[in-house]
Protein backbone atom coordinates (compact mmCIF):
# COMPACT_ATOMS: atom_id res chain seq x y z
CA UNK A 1 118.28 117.52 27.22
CA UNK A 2 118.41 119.96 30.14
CA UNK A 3 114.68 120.23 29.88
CA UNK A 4 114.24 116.71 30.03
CA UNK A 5 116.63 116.25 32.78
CA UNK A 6 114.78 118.57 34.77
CA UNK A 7 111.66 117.08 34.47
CA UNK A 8 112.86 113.69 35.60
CA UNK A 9 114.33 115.52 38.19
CA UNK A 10 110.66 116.93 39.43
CA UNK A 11 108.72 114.26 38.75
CA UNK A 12 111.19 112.12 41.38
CA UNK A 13 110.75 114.69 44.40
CA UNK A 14 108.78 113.61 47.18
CA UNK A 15 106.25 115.96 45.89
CA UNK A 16 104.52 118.66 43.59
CA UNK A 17 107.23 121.09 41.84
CA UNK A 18 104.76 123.68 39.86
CA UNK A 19 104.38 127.08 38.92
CA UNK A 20 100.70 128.74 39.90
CA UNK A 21 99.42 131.49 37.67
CA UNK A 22 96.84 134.08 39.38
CA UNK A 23 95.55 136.41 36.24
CA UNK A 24 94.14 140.01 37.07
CA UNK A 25 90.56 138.95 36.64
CA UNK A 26 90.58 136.09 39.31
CA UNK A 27 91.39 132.94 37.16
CA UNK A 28 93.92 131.04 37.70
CA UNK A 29 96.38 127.77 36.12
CA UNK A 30 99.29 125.41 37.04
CA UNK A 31 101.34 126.61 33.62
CA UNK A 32 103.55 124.00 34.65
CA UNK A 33 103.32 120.92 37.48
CA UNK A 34 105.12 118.30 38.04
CA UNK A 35 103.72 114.37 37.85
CA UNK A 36 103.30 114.40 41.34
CA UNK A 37 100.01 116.68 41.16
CA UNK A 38 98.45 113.23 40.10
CA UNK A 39 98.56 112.14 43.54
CA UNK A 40 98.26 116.21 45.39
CA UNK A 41 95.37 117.01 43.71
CA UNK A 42 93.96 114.29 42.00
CA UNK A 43 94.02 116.12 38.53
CA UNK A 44 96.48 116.23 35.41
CA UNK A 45 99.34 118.45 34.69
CA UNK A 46 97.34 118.82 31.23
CA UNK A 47 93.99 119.78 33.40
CA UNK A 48 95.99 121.93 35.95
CA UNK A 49 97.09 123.63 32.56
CA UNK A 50 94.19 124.98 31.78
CA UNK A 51 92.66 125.81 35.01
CA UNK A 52 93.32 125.16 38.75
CA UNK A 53 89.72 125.54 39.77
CA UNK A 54 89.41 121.84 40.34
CA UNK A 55 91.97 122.47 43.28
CA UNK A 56 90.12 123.99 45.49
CA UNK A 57 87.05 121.87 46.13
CA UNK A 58 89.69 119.40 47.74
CA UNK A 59 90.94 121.86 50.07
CA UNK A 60 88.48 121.10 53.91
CA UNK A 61 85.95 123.60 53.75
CA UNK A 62 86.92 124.87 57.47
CA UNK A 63 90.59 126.07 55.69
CA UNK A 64 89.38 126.71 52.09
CA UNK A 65 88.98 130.76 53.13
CA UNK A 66 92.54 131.12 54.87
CA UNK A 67 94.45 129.55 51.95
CA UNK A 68 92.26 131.89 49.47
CA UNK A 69 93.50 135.02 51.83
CA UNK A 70 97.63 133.58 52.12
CA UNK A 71 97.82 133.79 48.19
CA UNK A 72 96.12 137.26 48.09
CA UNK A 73 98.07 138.41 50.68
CA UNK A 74 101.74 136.90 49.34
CA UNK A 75 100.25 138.31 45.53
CA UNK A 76 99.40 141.51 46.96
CA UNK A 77 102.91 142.19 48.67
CA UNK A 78 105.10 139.90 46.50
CA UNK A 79 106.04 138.15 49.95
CA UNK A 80 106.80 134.40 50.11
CA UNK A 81 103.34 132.06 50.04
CA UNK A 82 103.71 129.26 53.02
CA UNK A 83 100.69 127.65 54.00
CA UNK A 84 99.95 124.08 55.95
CA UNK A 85 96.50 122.94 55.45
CA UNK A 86 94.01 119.58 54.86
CA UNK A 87 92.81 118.35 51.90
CA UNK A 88 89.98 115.87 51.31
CA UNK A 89 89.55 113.22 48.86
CA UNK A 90 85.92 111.48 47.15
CA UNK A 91 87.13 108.49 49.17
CA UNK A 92 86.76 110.49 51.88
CA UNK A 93 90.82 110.27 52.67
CA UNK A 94 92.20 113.76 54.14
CA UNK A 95 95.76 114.38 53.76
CA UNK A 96 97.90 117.26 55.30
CA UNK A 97 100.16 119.44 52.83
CA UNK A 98 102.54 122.20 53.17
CA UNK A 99 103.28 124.66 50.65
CA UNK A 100 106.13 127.10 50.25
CA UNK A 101 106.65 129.58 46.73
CA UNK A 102 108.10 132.84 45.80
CA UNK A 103 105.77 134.78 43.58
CA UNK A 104 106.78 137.05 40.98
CA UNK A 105 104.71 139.87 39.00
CA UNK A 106 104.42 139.79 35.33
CA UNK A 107 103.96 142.74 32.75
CA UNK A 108 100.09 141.87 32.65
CA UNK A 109 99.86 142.26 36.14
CA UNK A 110 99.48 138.77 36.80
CA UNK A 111 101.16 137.27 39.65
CA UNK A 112 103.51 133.38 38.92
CA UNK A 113 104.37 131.76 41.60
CA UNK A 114 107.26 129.11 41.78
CA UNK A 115 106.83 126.70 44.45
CA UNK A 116 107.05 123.22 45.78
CA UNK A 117 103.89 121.46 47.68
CA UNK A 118 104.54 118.22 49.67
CA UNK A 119 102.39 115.38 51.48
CA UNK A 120 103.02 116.04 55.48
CA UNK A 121 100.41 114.06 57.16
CA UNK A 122 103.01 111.65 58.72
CA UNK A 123 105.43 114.56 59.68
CA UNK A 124 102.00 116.07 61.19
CA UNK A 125 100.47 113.17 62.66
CA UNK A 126 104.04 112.74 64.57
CA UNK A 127 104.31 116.39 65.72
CA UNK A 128 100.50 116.40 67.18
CA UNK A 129 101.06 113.35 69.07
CA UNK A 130 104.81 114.30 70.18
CA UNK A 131 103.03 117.79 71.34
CA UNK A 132 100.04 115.72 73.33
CA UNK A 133 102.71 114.08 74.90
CA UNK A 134 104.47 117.18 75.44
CA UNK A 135 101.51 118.52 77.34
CA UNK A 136 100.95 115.46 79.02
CA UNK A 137 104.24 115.50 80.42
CA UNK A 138 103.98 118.92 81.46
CA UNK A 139 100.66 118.74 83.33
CA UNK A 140 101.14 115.04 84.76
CA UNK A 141 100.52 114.73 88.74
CA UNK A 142 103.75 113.08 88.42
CA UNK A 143 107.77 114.53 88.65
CA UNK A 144 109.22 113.98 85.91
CA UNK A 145 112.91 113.99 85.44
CA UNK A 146 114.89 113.30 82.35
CA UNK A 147 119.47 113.24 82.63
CA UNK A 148 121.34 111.51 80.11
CA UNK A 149 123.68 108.16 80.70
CA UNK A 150 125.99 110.50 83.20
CA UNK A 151 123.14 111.26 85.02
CA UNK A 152 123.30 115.17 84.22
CA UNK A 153 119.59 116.47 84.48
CA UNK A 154 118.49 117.63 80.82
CA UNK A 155 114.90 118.08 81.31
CA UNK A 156 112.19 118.68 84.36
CA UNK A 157 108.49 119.11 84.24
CA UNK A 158 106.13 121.71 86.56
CA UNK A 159 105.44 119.06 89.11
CA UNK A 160 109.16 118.30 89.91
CA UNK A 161 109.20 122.18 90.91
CA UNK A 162 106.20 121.90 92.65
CA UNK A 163 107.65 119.58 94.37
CA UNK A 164 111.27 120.18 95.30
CA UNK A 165 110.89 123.91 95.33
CA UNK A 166 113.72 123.60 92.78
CA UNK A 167 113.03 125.85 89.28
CA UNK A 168 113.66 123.83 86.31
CA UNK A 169 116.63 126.66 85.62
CA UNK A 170 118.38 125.94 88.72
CA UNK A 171 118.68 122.10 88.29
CA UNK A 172 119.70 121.48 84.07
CA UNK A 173 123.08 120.70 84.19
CA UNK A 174 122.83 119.22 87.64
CA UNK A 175 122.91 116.17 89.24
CA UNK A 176 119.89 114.45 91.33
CA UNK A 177 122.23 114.18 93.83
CA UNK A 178 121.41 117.52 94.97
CA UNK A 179 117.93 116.12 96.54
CA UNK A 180 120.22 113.47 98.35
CA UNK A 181 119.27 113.50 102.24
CA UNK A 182 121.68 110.80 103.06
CA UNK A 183 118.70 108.73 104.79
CA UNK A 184 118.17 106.51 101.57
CA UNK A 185 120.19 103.37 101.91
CA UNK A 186 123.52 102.85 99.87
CA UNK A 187 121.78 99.17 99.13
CA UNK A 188 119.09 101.16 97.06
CA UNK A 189 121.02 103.16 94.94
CA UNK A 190 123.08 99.68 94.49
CA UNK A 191 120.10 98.03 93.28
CA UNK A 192 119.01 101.01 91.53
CA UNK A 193 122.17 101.49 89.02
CA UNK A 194 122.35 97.63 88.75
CA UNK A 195 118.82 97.08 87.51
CA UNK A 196 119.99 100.57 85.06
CA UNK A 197 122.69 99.25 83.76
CA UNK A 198 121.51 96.13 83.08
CA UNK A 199 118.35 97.92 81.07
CA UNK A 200 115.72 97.46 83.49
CA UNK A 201 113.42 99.01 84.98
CA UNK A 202 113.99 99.72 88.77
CA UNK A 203 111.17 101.25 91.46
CA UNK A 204 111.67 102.09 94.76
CA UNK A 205 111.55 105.04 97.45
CA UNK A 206 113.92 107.70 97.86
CA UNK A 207 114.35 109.86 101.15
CA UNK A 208 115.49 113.23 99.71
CA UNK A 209 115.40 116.80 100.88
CA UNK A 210 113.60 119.99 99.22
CA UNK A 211 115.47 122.90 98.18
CA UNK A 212 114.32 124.45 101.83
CA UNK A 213 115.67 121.44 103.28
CA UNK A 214 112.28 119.71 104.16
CA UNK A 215 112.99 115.81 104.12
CA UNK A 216 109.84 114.03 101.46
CA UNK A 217 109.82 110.27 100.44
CA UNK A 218 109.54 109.61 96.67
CA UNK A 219 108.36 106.49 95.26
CA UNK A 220 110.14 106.46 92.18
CA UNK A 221 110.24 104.80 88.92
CA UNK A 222 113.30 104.90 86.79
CA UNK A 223 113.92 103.41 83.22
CA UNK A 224 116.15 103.81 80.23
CA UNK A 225 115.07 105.63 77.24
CA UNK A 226 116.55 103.22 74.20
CA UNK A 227 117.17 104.50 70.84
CA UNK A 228 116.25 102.48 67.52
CA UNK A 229 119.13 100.16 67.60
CA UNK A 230 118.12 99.21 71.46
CA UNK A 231 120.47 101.76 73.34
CA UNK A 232 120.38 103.25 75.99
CA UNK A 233 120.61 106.78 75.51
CA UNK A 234 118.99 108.68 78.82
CA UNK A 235 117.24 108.15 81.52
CA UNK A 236 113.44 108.94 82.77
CA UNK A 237 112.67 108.96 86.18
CA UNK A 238 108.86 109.30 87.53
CA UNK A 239 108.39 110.19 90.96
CA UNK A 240 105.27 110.69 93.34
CA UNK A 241 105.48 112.35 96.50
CA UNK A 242 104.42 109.63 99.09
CA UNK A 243 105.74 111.64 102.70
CA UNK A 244 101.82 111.78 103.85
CA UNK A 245 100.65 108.65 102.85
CA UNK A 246 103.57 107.00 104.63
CA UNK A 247 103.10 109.36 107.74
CA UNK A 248 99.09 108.25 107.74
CA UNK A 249 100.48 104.34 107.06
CA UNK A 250 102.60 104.72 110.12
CA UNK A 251 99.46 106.47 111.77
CA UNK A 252 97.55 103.83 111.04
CA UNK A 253 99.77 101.01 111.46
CA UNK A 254 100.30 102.34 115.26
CA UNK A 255 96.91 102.77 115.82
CA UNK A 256 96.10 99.07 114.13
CA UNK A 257 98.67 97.60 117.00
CA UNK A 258 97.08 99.51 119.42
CA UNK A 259 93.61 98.06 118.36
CA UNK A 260 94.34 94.78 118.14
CA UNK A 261 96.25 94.34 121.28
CA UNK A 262 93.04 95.96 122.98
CA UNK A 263 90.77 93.20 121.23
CA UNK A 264 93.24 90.35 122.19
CA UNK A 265 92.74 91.93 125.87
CA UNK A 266 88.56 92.14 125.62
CA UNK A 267 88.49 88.81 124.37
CA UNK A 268 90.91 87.38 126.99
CA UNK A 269 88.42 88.52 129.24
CA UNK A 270 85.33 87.80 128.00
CA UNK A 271 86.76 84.47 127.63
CA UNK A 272 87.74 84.30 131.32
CA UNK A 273 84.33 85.48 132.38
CA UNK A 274 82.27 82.82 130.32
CA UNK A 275 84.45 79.60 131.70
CA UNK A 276 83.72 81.35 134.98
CA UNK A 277 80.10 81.49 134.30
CA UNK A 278 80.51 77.87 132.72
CA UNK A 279 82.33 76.71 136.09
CA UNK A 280 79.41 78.44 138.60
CA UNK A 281 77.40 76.27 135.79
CA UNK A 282 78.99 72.64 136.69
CA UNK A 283 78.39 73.92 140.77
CA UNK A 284 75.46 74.19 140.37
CA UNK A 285 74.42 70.81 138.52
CA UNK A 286 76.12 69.29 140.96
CA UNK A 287 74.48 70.72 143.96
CA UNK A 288 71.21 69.79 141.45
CA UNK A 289 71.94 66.50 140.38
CA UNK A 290 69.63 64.00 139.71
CA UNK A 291 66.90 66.79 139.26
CA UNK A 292 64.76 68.31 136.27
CA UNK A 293 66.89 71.46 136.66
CA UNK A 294 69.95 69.24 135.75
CA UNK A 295 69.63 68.77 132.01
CA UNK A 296 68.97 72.61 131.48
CA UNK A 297 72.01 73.67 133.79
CA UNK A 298 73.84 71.31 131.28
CA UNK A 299 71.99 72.64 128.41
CA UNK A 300 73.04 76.23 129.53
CA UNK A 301 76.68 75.17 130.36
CA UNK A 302 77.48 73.75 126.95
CA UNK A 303 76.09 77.03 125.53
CA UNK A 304 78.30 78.99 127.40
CA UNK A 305 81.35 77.05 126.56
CA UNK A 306 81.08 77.35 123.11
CA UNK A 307 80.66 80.63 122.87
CA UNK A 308 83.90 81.18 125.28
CA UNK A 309 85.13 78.80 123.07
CA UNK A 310 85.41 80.83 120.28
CA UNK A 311 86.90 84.16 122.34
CA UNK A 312 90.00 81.76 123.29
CA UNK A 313 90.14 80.59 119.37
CA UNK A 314 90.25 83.96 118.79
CA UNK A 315 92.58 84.84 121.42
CA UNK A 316 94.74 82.29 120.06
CA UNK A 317 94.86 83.27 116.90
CA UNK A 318 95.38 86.76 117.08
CA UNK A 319 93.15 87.72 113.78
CA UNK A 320 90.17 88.93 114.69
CA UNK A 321 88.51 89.92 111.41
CA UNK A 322 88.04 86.51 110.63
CA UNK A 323 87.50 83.08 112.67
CA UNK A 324 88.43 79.24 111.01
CA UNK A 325 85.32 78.03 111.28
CA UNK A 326 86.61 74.49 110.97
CA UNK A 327 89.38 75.17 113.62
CA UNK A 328 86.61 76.24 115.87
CA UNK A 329 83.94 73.56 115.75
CA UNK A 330 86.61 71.13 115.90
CA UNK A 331 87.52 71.26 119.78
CA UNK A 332 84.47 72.40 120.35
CA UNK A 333 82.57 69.11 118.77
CA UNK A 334 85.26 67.25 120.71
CA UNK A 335 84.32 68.77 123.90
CA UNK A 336 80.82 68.47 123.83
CA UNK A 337 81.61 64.82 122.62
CA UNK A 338 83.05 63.71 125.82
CA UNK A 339 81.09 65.67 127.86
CA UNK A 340 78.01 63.98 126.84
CA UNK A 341 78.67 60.69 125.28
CA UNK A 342 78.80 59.34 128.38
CA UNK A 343 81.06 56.16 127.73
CA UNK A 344 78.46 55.06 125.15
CA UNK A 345 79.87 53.16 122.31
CA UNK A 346 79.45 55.84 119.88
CA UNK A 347 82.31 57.44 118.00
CA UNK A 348 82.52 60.98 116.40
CA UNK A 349 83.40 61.56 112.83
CA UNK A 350 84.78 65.16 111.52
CA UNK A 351 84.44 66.36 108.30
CA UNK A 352 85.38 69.62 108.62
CA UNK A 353 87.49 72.06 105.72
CA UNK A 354 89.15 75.04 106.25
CA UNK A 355 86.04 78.51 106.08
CA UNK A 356 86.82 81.24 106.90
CA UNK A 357 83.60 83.24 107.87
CA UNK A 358 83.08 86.84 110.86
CA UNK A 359 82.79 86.38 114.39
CA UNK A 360 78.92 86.85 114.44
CA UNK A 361 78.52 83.89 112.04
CA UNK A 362 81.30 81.92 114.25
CA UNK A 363 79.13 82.27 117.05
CA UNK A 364 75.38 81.39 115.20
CA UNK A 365 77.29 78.16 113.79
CA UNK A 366 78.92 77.10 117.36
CA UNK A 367 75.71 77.32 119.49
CA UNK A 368 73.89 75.22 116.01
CA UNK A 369 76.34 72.50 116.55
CA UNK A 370 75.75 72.61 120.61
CA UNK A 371 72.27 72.65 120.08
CA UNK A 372 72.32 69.42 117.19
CA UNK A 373 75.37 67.57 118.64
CA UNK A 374 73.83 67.45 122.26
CA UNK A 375 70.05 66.57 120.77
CA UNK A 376 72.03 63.40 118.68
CA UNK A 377 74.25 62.66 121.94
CA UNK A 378 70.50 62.10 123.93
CA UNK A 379 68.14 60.71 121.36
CA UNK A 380 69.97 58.72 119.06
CA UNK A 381 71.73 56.46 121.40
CA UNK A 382 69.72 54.71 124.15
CA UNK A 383 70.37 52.19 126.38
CA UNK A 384 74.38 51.58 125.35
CA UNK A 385 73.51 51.64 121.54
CA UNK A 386 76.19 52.03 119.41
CA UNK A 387 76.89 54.05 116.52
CA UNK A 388 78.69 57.56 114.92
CA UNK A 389 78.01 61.04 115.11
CA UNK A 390 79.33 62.73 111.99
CA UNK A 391 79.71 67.04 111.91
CA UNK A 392 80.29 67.97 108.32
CA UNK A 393 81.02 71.79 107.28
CA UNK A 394 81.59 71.61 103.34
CA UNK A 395 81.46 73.77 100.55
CA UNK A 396 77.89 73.72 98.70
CA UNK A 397 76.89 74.47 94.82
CA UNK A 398 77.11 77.65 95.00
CA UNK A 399 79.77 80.01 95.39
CA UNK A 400 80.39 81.75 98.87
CA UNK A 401 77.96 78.98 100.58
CA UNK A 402 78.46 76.31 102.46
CA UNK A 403 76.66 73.45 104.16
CA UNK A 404 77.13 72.41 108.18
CA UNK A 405 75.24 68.99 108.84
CA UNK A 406 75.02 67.04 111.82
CA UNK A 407 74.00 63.50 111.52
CA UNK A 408 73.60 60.41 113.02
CA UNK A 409 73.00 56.67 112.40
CA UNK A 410 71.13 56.46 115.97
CA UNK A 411 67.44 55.05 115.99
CA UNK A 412 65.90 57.45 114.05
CA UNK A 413 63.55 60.37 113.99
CA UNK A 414 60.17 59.95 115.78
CA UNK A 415 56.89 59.13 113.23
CA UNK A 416 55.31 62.21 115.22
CA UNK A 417 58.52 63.98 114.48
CA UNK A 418 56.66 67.03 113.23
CA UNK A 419 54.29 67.56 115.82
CA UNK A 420 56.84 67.55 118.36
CA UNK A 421 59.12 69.62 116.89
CA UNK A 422 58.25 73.01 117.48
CA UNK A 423 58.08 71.73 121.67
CA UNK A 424 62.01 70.90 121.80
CA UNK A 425 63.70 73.88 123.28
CA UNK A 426 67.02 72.85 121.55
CA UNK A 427 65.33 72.30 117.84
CA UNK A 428 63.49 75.75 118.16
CA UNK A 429 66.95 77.44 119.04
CA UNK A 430 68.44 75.31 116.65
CA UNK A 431 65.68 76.83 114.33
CA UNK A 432 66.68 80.76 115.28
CA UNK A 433 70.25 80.17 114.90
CA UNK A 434 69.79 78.91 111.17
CA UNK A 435 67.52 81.33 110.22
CA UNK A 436 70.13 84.01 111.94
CA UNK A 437 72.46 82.62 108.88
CA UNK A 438 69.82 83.31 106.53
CA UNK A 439 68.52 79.76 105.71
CA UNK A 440 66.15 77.14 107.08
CA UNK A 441 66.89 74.07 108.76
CA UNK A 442 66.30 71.17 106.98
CA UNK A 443 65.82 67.38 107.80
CA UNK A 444 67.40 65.16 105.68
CA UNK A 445 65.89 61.84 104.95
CA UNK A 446 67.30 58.31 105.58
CA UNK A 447 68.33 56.18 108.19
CA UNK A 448 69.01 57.70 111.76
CA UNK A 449 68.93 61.38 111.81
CA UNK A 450 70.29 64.11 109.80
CA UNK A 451 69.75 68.18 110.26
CA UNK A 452 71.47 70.55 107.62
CA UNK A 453 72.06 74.25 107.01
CA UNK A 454 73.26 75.60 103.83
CA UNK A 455 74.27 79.45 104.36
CA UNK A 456 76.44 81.96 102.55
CA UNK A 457 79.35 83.62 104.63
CA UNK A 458 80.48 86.85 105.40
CA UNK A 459 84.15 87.94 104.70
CA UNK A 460 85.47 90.76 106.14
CA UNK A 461 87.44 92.46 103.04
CA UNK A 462 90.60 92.13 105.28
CA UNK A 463 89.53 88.34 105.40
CA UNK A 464 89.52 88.02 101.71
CA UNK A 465 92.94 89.43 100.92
């Protein structure tokens, strides 16, 4: 009964019980094993019986030759066999086992060991990765800091030294208050224990002081470490040292305002200057009226006032790495409308959504809606004909491009359209400007006039955010 009730006590461990049997001439046997050498070793308590060779083909090759030399050694000096090592199965499965026996000699020289050999791969698998983390903690670019729910510090890694000039010695047991400069806000260490206590997570930046009293921003990120029932049990803090980055923002920012309130100057003046230039413009087609040098002074003018049109949208604004297209051509269109309509029954249409697109491309686009608008304003309608003037800027097929059209339902294109193209002075610039947006001017077909661009803008990456 005693036997049997240790057997069924063996055979319901959570692993091998066995005895091992090395004889003086190099064999060896499992003179006893428990049930659960099924499932270690993949043979028999009836095969271990009669010989344990079939053990040690399982055993990875790589740690076959140290587990040989741990059971000479423990049955050379009689000293207590431990060993962890890998074993491999046909299915290509490999396990991790730990063994632990006393040996004992017998009369015949032989050496019995009495031991116990369990399945650890779980137990393993969990102490590699809790070691990788480990490591990780301990070489992360990051402070880390770990207290428990009162706050007391209980762990520190190498970089929170590094940083704080603090040894990890000289701050377990302590609170973080001892980094407190007094410059952080009471409102963030409100927010911060709120968001805590409530189980959140909370980020923000802390002005604290270095054990040599050197002030340093952290950006910090601090969250509660739960157990398995879902409580809070300590907390982890991460924390980056952000002092230079947020001097070189500040730098940068400064230096920004500086820049910007130079280019709102420049282009208040350049502005200035062309409406001046516009202005000696209009004196002189006045002192020139009614002569052939009057439509190019007028030509010249409207050039000049769109480009100084754009330096006051600009101005306006105050963003410079960018320019609404739309809001531009819009007053300027209407400008150039009532400049040259000249009280002829004709009515502008605008069709215009929001693009944003760089200054350069602002300024090609401008001087191609002078040049179109004022050939559609003195062609189309002669002789007090009526009729619209439509500017479209719209997005096209594909992505990033858009189309800018100028049309109107005037009297139509020439039949010698063609020929005479290339000898318009306004059509040939209108020509450069398009192909300064990298696309061709095209001529749509249909009643009245219509001249197209379809182009792909520029953004600025400041303009995209």
């Amino acid at each position: 009964d005693a036997l049997k009730r240790l057997n069924h006590i063996a055979s319901n461990l959570p692993g091998m019980v066995y005895q091992y049997l090395l004889r003086p001439d190099g064999s060896s046997c499992f003179p006893y094993a428990s049930a659960a050498i099924q499932d270690i070793y993949r043979i028999s308590p009836e095969q271990a019986r009669e010989d344990a060779a079939p053990v040690f083909p399982l055993i990875v090759p790589e740690e076959l030759p140290g587990v040989v030399a741990s059971i000479q050694e423990s049955a050379a000096n009689l000293t207590p066999w431990q060993k962890e090592f890998r074993v491999q199965y046909d299915e290509g499965t490999v396990r991790w086992l730990f063994g632990n026996a006393l040996p004992e000699r017998l009369a015949d020289g032989s050496v019995l060991w009495h031991g116990f050999i369990t399945d650890v791969t779980d137990r393993k698998l969990a102490t590699d990765q809790l070691r990788q983390l480990s490591r990780a903690i301990e070489q992360a670019p990051l402070a880390v800091v770990i207290t428990d729910m009162a706050g007391i510090i209980q762990y520190v890694n190498p970089q929170f030294s590094q940083v704080t000039g603090y040894s990890a010695e000289e701050v377990l047991g302590r609170n973080p208050r001892i980094l407190q400069s007094g410059q952080t806000p009471s409102a963030t260490f409100e927010s911060m224990w709120q968001a805590l206590q409530a189980g959140l997570v909370w980020q923000g930046e802390l002005y604290n002081r270095k054990k040599d009293g050197a002030l340093f921003i952290e950006d910090a990120v601090i969250a509660p470490v739960l157990n398995e029932q879902g409580q809070a049990t300590h907390y982890v803090a991460l924390k980056q040292d952000v002092t230079q980055r947020k001097h070189a923002q500040a730098l940068l920012a400064d230096s920004l305002k500086d820049k910007t309130a130079l280019l709102h100057e420049v282009h208040h003046r350049v502005k200035n200057n062309l409406q001046v230039i516009a202005s000696l413009l209009r004196l002189e087609m006045r002192r020139h009226a009614n002569t052939s040098v009057t439509p190019v002074l007028a030509d010249m003018g409207g050039r000049v006032q769109a480009m100084a049109l754009l330096h006051e949208t600009l101005y306006r604004a105050g963003q410079f790495g960018s320019v609404d297209l739309a809001a531009y051509l819009r007053p300027l269109a209407t400008q150039l409308f009532r400049a040259q309509s000249s009280g002829a029954a004709v009515q502008l249409v605008l069709d215009l959504a929001a693009c944003q697109v760089v200054m350069d491309q602002a300024t090609t686009c401008g001087l191609l809606v002078n040049e179109l608008m004022s050939n559609a304003l003195k062609h189309a309608f002669p002789t007090g004909r009526s009729g619209t003037v439509t500017l479209r800027l719209q997005p096209a097929l594909q992505p990033e491009t858009w189309t800018l059209s100028v049309a109107d339902d005037g009297v139509g294109l020439p039949a010698d359209f063609e020929q005479r193209r290339n000898q318009s002075l306004g059509l040939q610039l209108a020509g450069d400007m398009s192909r300064q947006l990298g696309a061709e001017l095209r001529v749509e077909p249909g009643a009245g006039a219509c001249f197209s661009v379809t182009f792909g803008i520029q953004l600025f990456a400041a303009a995209r955010a």
